[in-house]
C-alpha atoms as a PDB file:
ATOM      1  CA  UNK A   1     -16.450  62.017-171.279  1.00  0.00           C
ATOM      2  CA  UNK A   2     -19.663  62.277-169.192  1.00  0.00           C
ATOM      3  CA  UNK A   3     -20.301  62.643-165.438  1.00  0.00           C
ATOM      4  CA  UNK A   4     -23.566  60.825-164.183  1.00  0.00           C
ATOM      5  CA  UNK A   5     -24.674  61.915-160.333  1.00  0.00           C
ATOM      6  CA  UNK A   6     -26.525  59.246-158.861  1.00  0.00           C
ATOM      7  CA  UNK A   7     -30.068  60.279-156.724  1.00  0.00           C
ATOM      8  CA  UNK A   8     -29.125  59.381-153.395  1.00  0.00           C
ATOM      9  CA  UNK A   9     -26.130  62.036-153.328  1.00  0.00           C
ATOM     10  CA  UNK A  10     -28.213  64.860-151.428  1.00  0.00           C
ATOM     11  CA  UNK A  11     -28.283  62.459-148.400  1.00  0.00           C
ATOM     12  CA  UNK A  12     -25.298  59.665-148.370  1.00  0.00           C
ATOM     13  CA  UNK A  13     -26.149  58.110-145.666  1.00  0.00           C
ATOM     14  CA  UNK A  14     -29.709  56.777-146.460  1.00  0.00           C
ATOM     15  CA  UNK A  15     -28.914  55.387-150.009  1.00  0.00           C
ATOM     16  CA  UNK A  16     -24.990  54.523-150.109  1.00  0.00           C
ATOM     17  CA  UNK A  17     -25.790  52.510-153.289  1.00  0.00           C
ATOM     18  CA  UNK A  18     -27.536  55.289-154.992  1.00  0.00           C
ATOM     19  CA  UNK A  19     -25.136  57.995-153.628  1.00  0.00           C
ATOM     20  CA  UNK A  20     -22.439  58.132-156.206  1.00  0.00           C
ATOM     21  CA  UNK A  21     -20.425  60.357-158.932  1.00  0.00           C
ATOM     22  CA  UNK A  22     -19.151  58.500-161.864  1.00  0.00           C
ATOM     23  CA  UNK A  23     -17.184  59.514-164.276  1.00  0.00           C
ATOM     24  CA  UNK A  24     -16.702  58.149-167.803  1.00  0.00           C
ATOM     25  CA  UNK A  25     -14.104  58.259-170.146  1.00  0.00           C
ATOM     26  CA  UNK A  26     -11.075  56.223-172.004  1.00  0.00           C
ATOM     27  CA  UNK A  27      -8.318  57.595-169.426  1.00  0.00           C
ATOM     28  CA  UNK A  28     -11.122  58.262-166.528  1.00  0.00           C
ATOM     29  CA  UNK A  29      -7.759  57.876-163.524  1.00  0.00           C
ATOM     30  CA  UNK A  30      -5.347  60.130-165.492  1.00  0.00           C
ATOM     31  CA  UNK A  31      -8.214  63.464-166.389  1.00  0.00           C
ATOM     32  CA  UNK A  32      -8.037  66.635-164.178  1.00  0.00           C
ATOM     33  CA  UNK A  33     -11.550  67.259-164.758  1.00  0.00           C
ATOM     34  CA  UNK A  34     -12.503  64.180-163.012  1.00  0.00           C
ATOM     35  CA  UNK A  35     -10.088  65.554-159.537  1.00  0.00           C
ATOM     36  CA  UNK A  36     -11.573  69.450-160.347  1.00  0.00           C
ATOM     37  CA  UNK A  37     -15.744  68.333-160.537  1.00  0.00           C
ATOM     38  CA  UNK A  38     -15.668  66.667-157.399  1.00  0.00           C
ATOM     39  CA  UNK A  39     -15.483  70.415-155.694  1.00  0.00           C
ATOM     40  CA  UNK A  40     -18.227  72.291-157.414  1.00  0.00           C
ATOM     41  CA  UNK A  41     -20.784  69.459-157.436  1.00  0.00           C
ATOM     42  CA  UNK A  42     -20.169  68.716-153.706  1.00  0.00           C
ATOM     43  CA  UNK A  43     -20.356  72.867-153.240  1.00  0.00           C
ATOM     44  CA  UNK A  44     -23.443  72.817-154.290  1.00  0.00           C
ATOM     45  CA  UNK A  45     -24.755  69.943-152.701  1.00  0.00           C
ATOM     46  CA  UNK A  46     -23.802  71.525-149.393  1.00  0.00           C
ATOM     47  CA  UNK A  47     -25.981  74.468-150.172  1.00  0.00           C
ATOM     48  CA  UNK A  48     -28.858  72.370-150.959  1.00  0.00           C
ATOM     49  CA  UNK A  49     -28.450  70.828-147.744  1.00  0.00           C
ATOM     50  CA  UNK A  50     -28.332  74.024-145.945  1.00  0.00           C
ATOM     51  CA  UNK A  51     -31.398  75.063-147.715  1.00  0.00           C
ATOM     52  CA  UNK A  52     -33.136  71.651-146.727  1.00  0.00           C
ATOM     53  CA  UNK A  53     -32.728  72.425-143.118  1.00  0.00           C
ATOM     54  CA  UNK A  54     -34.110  75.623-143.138  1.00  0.00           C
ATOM     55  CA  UNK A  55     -30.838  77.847-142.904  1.00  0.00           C
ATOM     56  CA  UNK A  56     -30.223  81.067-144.717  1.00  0.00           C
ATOM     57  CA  UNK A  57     -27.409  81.274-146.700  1.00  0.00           C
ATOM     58  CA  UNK A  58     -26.458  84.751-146.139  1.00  0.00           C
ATOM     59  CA  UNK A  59     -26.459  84.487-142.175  1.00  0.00           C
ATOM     60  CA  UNK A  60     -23.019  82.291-142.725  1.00  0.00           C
ATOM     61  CA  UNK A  61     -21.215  83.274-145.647  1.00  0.00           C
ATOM     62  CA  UNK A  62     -18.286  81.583-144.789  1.00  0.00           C
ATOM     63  CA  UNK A  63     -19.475  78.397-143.448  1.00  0.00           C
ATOM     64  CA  UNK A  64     -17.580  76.655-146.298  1.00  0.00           C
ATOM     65  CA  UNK A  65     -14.485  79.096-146.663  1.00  0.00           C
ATOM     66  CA  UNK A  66     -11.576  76.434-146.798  1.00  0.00           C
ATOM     67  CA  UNK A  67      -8.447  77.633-145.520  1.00  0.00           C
ATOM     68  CA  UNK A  68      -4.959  75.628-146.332  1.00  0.00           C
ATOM     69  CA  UNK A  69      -2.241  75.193-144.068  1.00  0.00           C
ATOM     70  CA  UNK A  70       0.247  77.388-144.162  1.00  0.00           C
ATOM     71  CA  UNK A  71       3.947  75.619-144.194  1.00  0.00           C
ATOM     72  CA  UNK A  72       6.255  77.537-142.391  1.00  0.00           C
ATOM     73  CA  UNK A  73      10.277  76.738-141.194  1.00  0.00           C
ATOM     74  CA  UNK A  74      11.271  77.470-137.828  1.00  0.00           C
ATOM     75  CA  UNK A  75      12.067  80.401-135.640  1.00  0.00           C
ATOM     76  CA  UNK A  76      15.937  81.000-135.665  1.00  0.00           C
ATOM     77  CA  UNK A  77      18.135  83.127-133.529  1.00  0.00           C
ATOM     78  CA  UNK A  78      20.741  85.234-135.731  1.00  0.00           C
ATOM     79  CA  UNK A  79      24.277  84.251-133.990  1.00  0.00           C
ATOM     80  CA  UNK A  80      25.505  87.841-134.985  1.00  0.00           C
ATOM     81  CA  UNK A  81      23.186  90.042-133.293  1.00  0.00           C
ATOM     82  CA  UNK A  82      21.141  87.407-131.164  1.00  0.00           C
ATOM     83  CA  UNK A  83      17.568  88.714-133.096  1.00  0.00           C
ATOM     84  CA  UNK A  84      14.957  86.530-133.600  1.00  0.00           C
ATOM     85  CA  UNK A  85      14.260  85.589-137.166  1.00  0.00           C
ATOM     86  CA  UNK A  86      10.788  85.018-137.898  1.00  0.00           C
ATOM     87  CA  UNK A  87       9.777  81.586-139.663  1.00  0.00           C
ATOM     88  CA  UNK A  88      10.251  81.652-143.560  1.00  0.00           C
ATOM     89  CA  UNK A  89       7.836  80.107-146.064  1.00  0.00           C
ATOM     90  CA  UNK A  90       8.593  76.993-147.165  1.00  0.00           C
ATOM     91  CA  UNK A  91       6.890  75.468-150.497  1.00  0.00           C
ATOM     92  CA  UNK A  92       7.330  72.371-152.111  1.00  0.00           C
ATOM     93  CA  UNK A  93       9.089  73.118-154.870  1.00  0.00           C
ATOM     94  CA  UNK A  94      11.953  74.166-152.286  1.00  0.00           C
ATOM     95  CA  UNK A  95      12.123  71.509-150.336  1.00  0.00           C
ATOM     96  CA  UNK A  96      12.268  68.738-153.463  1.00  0.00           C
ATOM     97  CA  UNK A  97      13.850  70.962-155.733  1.00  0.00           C
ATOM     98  CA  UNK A  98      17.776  71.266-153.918  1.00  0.00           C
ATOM     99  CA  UNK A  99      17.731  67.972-152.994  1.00  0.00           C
ATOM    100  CA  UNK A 100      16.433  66.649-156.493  1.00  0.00           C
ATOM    101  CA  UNK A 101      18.687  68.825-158.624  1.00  0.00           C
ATOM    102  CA  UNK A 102      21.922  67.666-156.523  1.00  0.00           C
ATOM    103  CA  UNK A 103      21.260  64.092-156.673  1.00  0.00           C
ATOM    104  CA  UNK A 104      20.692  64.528-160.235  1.00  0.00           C
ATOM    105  CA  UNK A 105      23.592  65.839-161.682  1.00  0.00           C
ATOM    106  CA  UNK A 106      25.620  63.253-159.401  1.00  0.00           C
ATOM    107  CA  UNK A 107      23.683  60.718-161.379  1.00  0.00           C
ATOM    108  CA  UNK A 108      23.990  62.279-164.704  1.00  0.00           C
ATOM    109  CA  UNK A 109      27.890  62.612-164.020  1.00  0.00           C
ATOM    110  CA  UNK A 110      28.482  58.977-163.243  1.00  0.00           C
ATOM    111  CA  UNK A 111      26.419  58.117-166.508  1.00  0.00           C
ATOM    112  CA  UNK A 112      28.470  60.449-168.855  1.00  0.00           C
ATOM    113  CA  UNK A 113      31.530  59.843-167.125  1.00  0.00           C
ATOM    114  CA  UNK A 114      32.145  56.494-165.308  1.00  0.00           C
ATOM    115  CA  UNK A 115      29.454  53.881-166.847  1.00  0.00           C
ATOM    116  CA  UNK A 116      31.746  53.799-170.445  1.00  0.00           C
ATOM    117  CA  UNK A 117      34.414  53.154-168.603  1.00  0.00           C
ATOM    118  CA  UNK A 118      33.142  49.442-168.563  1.00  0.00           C
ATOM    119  CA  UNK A 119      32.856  49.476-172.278  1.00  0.00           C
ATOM    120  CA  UNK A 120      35.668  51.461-173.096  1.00  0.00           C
ATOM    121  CA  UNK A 121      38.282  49.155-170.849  1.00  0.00           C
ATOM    122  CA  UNK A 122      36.611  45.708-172.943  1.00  0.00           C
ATOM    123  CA  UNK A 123      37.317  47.421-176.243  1.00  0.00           C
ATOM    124  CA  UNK A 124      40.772  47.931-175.525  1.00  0.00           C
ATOM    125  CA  UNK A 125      41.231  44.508-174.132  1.00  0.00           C
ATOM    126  CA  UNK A 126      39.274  42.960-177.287  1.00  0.00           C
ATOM    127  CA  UNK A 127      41.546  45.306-179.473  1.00  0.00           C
ATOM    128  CA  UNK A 128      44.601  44.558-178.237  1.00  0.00           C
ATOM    129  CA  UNK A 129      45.185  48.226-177.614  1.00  0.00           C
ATOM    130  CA  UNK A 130      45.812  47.347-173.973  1.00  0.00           C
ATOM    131  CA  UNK A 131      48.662  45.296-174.395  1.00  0.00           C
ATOM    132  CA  UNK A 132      50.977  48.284-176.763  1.00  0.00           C
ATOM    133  CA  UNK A 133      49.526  50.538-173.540  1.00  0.00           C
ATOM    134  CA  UNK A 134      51.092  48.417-170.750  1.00  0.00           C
ATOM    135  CA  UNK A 135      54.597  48.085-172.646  1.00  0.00           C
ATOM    136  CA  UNK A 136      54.888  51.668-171.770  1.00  0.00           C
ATOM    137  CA  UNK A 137      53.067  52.154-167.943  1.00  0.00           C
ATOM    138  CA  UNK A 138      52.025  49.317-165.611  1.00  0.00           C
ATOM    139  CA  UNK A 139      48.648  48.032-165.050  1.00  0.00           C
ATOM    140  CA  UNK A 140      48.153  50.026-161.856  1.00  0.00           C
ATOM    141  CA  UNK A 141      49.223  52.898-163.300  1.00  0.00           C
ATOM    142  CA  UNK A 142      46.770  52.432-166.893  1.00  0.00           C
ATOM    143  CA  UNK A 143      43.824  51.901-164.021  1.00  0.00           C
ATOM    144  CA  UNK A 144      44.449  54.836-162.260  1.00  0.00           C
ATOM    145  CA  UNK A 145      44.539  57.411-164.972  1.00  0.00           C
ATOM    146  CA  UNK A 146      41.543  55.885-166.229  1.00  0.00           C
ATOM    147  CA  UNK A 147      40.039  56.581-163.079  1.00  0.00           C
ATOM    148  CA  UNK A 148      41.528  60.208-162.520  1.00  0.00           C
ATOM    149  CA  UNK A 149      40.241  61.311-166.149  1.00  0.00           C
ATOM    150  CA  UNK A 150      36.536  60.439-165.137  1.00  0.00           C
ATOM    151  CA  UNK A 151      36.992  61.894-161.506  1.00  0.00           C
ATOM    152  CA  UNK A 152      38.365  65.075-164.000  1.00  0.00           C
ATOM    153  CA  UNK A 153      35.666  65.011-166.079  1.00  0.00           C
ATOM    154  CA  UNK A 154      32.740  64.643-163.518  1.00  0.00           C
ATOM    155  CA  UNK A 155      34.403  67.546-161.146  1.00  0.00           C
ATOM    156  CA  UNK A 156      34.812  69.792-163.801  1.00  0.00           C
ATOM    157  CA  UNK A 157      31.379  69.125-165.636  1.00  0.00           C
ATOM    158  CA  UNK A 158      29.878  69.612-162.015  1.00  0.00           C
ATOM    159  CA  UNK A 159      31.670  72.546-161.052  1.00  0.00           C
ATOM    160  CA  UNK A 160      30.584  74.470-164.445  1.00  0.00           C
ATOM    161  CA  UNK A 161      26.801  73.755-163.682  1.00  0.00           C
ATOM    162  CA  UNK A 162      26.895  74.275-160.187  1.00  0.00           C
ATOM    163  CA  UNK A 163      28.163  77.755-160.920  1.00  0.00           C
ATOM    164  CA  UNK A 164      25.879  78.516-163.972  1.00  0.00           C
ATOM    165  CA  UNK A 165      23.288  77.840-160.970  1.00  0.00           C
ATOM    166  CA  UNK A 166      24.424  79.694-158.608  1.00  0.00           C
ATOM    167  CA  UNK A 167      24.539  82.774-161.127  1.00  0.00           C
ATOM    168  CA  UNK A 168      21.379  82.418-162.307  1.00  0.00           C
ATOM    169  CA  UNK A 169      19.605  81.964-158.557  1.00  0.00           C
ATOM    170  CA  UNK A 170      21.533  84.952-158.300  1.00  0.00           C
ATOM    171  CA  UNK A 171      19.883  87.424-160.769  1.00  0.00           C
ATOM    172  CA  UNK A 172      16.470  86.168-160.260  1.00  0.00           C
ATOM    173  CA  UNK A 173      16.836  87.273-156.613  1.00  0.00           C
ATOM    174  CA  UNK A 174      16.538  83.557-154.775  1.00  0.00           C
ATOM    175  CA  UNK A 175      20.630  84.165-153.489  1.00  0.00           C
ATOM    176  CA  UNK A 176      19.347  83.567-150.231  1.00  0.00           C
ATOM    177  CA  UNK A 177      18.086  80.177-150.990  1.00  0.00           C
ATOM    178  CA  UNK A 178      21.303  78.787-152.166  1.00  0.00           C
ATOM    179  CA  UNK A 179      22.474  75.759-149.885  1.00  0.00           C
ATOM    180  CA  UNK A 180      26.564  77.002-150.061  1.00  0.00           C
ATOM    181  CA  UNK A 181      26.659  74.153-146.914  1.00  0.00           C
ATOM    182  CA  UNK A 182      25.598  71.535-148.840  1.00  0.00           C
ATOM    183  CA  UNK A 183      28.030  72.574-151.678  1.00  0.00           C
ATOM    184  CA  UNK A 184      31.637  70.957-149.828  1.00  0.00           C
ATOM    185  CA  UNK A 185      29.830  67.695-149.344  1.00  0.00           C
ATOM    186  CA  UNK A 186      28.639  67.425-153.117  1.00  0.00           C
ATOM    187  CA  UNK A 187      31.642  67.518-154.425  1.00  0.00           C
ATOM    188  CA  UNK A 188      33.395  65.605-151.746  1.00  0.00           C
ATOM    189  CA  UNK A 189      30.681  62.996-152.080  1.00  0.00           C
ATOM    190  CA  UNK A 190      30.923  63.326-156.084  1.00  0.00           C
ATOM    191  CA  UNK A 191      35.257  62.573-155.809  1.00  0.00           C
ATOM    192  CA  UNK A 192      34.480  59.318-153.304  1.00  0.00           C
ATOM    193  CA  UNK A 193      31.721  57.726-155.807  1.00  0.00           C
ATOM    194  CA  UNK A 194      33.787  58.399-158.843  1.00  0.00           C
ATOM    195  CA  UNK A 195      37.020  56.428-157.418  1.00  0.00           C
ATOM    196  CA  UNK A 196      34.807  53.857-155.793  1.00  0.00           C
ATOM    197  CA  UNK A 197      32.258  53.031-159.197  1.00  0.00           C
ATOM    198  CA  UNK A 198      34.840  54.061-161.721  1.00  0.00           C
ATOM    199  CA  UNK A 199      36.950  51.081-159.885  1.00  0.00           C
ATOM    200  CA  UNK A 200      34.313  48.814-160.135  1.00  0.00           C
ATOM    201  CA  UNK A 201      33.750  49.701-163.999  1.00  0.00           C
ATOM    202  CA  UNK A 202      37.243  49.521-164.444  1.00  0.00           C
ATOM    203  CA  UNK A 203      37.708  46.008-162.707  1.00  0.00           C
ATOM    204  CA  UNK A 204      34.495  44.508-164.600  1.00  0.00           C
ATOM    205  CA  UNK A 205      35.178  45.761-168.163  1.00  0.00           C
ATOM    206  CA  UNK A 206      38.634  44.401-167.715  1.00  0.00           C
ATOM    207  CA  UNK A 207      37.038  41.053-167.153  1.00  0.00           C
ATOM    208  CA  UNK A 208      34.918  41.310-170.073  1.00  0.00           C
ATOM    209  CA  UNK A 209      35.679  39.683-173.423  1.00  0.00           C
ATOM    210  CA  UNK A 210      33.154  41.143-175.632  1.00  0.00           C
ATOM    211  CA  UNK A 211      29.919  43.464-176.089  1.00  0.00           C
ATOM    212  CA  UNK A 212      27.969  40.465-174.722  1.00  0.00           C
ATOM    213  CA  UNK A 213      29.661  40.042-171.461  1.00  0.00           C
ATOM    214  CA  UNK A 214      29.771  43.904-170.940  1.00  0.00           C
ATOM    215  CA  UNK A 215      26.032  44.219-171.581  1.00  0.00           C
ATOM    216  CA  UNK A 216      25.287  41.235-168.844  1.00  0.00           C
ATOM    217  CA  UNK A 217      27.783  43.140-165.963  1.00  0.00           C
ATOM    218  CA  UNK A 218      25.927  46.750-166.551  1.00  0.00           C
ATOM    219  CA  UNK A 219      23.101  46.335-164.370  1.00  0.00           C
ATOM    220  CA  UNK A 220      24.761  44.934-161.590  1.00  0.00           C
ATOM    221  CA  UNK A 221      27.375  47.782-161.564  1.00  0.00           C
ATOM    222  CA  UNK A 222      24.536  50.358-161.501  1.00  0.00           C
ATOM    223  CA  UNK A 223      22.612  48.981-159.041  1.00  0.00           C
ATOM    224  CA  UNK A 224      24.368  51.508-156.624  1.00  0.00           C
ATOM    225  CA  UNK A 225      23.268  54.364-159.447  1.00  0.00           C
ATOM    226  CA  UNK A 226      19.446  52.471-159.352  1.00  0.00           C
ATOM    227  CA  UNK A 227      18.574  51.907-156.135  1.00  0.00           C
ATOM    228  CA  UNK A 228      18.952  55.585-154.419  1.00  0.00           C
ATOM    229  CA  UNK A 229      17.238  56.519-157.551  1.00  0.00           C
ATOM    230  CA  UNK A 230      14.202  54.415-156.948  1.00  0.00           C
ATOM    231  CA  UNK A 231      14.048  55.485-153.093  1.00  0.00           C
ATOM    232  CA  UNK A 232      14.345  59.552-153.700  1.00  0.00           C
ATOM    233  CA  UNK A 233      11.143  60.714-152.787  1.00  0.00           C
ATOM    234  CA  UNK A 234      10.645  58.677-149.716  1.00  0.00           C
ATOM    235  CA  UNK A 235      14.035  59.574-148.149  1.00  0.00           C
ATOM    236  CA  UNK A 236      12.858  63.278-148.954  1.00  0.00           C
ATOM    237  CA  UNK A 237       9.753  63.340-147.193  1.00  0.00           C
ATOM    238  CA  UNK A 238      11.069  61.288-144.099  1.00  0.00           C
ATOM    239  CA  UNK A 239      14.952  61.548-144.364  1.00  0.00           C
ATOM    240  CA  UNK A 240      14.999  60.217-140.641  1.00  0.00           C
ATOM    241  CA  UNK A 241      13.258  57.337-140.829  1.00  0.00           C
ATOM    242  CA  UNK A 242      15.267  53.877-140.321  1.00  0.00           C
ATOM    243  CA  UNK A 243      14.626  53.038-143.813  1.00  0.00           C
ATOM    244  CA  UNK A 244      16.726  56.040-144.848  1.00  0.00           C
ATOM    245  CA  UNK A 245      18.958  56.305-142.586  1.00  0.00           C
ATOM    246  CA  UNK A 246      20.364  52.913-142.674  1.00  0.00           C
ATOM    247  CA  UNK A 247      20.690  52.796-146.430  1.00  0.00           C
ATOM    248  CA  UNK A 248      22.400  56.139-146.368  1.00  0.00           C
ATOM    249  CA  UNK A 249      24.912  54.346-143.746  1.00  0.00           C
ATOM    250  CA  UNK A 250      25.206  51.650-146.308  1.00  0.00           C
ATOM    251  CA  UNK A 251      29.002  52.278-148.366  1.00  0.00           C
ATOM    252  CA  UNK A 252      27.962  51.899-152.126  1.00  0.00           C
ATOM    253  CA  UNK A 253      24.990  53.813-151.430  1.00  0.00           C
ATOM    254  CA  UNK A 254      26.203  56.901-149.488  1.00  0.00           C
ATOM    255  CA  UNK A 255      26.902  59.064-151.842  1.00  0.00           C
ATOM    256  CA  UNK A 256      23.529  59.690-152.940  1.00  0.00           C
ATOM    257  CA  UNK A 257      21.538  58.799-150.251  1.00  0.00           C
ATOM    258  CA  UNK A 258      23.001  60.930-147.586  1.00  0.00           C
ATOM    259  CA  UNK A 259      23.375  64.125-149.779  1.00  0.00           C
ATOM    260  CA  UNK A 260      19.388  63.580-150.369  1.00  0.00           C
ATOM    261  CA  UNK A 261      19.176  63.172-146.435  1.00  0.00           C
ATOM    262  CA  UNK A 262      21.480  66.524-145.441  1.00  0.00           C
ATOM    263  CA  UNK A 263      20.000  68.707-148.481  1.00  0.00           C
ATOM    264  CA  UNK A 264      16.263  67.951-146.897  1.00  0.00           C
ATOM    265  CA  UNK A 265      14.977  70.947-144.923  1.00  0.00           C
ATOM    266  CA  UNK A 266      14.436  68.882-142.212  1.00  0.00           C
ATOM    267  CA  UNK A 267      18.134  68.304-140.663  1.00  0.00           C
ATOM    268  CA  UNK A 268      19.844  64.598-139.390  1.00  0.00           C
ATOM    269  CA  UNK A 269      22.265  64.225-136.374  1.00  0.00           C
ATOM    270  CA  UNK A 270      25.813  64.965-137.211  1.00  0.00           C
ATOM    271  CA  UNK A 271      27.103  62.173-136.481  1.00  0.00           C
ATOM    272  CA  UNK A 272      25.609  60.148-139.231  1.00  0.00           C
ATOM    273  CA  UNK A 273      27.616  62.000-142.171  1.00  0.00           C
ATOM    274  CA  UNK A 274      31.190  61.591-141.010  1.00  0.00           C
ATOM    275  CA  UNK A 275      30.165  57.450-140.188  1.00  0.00           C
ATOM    276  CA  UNK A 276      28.555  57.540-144.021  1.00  0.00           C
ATOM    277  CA  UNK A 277      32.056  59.480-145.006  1.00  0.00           C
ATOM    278  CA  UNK A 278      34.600  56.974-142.874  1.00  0.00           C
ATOM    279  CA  UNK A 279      32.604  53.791-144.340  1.00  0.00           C
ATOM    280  CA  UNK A 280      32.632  55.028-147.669  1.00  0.00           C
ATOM    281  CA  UNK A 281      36.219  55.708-147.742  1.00  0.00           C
ATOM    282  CA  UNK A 282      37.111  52.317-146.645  1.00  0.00           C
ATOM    283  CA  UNK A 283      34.897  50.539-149.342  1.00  0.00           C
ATOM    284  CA  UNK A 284      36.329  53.350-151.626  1.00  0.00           C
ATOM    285  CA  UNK A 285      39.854  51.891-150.745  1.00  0.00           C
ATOM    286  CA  UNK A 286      38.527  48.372-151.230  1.00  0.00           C
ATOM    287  CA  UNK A 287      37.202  48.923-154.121  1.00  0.00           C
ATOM    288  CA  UNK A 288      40.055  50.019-156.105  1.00  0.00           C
ATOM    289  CA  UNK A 289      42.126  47.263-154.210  1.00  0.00           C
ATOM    290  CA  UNK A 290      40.063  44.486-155.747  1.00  0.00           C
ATOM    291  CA  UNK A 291      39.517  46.227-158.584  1.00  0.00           C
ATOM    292  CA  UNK A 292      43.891  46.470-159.209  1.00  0.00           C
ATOM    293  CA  UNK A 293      43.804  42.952-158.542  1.00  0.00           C
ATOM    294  CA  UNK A 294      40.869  41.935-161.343  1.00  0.00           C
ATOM    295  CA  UNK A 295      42.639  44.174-163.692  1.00  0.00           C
ATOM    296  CA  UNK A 296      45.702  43.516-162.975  1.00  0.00           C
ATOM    297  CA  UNK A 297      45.163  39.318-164.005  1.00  0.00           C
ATOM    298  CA  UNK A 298      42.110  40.121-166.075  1.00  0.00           C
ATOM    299  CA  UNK A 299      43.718  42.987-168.651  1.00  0.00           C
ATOM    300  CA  UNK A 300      45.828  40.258-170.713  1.00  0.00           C
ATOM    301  CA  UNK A 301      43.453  37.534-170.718  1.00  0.00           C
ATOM    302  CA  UNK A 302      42.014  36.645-173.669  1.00  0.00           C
ATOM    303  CA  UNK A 303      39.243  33.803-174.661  1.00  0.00           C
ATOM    304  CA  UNK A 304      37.996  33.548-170.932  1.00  0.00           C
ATOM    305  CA  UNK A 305      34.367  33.096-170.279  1.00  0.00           C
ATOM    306  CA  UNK A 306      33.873  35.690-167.624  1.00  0.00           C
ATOM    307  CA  UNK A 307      31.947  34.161-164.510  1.00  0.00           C
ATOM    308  CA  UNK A 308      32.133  35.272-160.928  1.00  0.00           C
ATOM    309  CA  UNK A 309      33.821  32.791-159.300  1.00  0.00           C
ATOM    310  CA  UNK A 310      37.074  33.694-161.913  1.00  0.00           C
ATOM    311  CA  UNK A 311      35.937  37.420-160.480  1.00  0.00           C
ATOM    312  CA  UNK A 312      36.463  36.473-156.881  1.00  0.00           C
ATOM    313  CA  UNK A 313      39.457  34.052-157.518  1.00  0.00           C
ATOM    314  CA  UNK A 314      41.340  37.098-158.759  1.00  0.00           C
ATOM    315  CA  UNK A 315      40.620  39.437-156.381  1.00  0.00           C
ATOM    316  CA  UNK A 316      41.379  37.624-153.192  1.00  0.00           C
ATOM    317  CA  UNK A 317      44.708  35.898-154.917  1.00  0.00           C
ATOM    318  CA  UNK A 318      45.522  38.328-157.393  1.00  0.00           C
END
């Protein structure tokens, strides 16, 4: 790599053509050195300037001090005592890192946990192994402890690594900075998406008739895993905006979205979680009504193309 200063660069504004600093090299967007030698080639192109115009260096030392802005949280009141806190520090790392961490292990649970359930439900149908299990339990009953063994397996799985975190925040002296409010809605968020996508995995796999089919229905069923995914960082830094607030407000979505939105340092009315919680309850219970219906017709059906309108047919007639 090579850097090549162009002659006009001492004074900009007469020469814009000639005023330049190029850099060369295979990955030229993607090198730090590129980002780092823009400040000590500028640096010293602001002494020359100073010498230029006649001014001694040592009569303003700090003319080109840069100081960075200092993030800070707000001034609190302790309810105990009524003493003022003084502002904490806030960094980066903070403010991304609880949010980040939460939604991921919600989205690493519903991929260990739920998204088989789709595959596992079509092998059984393909195998027959569905119809020895319903001579012995009905179909609502062989959907719902599918259901309750993923919702098992994600709460205890969550519960484990939540408290592994909490121990280790512990001994390296961050207690302070663990969110125990956020902790309730997690998990109550984490029991409301398992029901409501396990359902849905449930209902489709039921519907499938081979590998095929099951590979074709996977990305729609994870579009509510994809999407809040995809949209992370921008409900982060502005977890108020309409963007985010509407798509937390939005059922199949919730889950993630809102936890992102409450575990950001920067707070949301109150109001908005317990609508997010009383519409995602209701699609919750519609999900695993259609979903009984689908499985219901779908379980014992065998040499079906599967195509949505079948999908729809079923649930609204059973």
């Amino acid at each position: 790599a090579f850097i090549e200063i162009g002659p006009g660069v001492l004074h900009p504004r007469d020469d814009p053509e000639t005023a330049h600093i190029s850099y060369y090299a295979k990955n030229a967007a993607m090198h730090d050195l590129r980002q780092w030698a823009g400040w000590p080639i500028n640096e010293r192109l602001r002494h020359l300037r100073m010498a230029e115009a006649g001014i001694e260096e040592s009569r303003v030392g700090d003319l080109f001090d840069f100081l960075p802005v200092e993030g800070l949280g707000l001034v609190s009141v302790d309810d105990a005592t009524g003493e003022i806190r003084q502002a904490q520090r806030s960094s980066e790392a903070e403010a991304l890192g609880v949010p980040f961490a939460m939604v991921m292990l919600m989205f690493i649970m519903m991929l260990i946990a739920v998204m088989p359930q789709l595959s596992a439900v079509m092998e059984e149908k393909t195998q027959r192994i569905a119809e020895v299990l319903l001579g012995s339990v009905t179909p609502s009953e062989l959907m719902a402890g599918k259901i309750l063994g993923a919702v098992g397996v994600s709460l205890t799985a969550s519960a484990v690594y939540v408290a592994v975190a909490i121990l280790a925040l512990g001994r390296m002296g961050l207690a302070e900075r663990i969110p125990y409010f956020i902790l309730p809605w997690f998990f109550g968020y984490m029991l409301t998406a398992m029901i409501m996508l396990g359902a849905t995995m449930v209902g489709l796999g039921s519907a499938c008739n081979d590998a095929k089919e099951a590979q074709s229905v996977t990305p729609l069923a994870m579009v509510p895993i994809i999407i809040p995914m995809f949209v992370m960082v921008p409900v982060i830094q502005y977890p108020n905006s309409t963007f985010a607030t509407w798509l937390s407000l939005i059922p199949p979505f919730t889950p993630m979205v809102m936890l992102l939105r409450q575990a950001s340092q920067a707070g949301i009315p109150a109001w908005q979680p317990v609508a997010g919680v009383i519409g995602m309850l209701a699609y919750t219970v519609f999900s695993v009504w259609a979903a009984g219906r689908i499985f219901r017709v779908a379980i014992l059906m065998q040499g079906q193309p599967l195509k949505l309108g079948k999908v729809l047919r079923w649930t609204l007639r059973g």
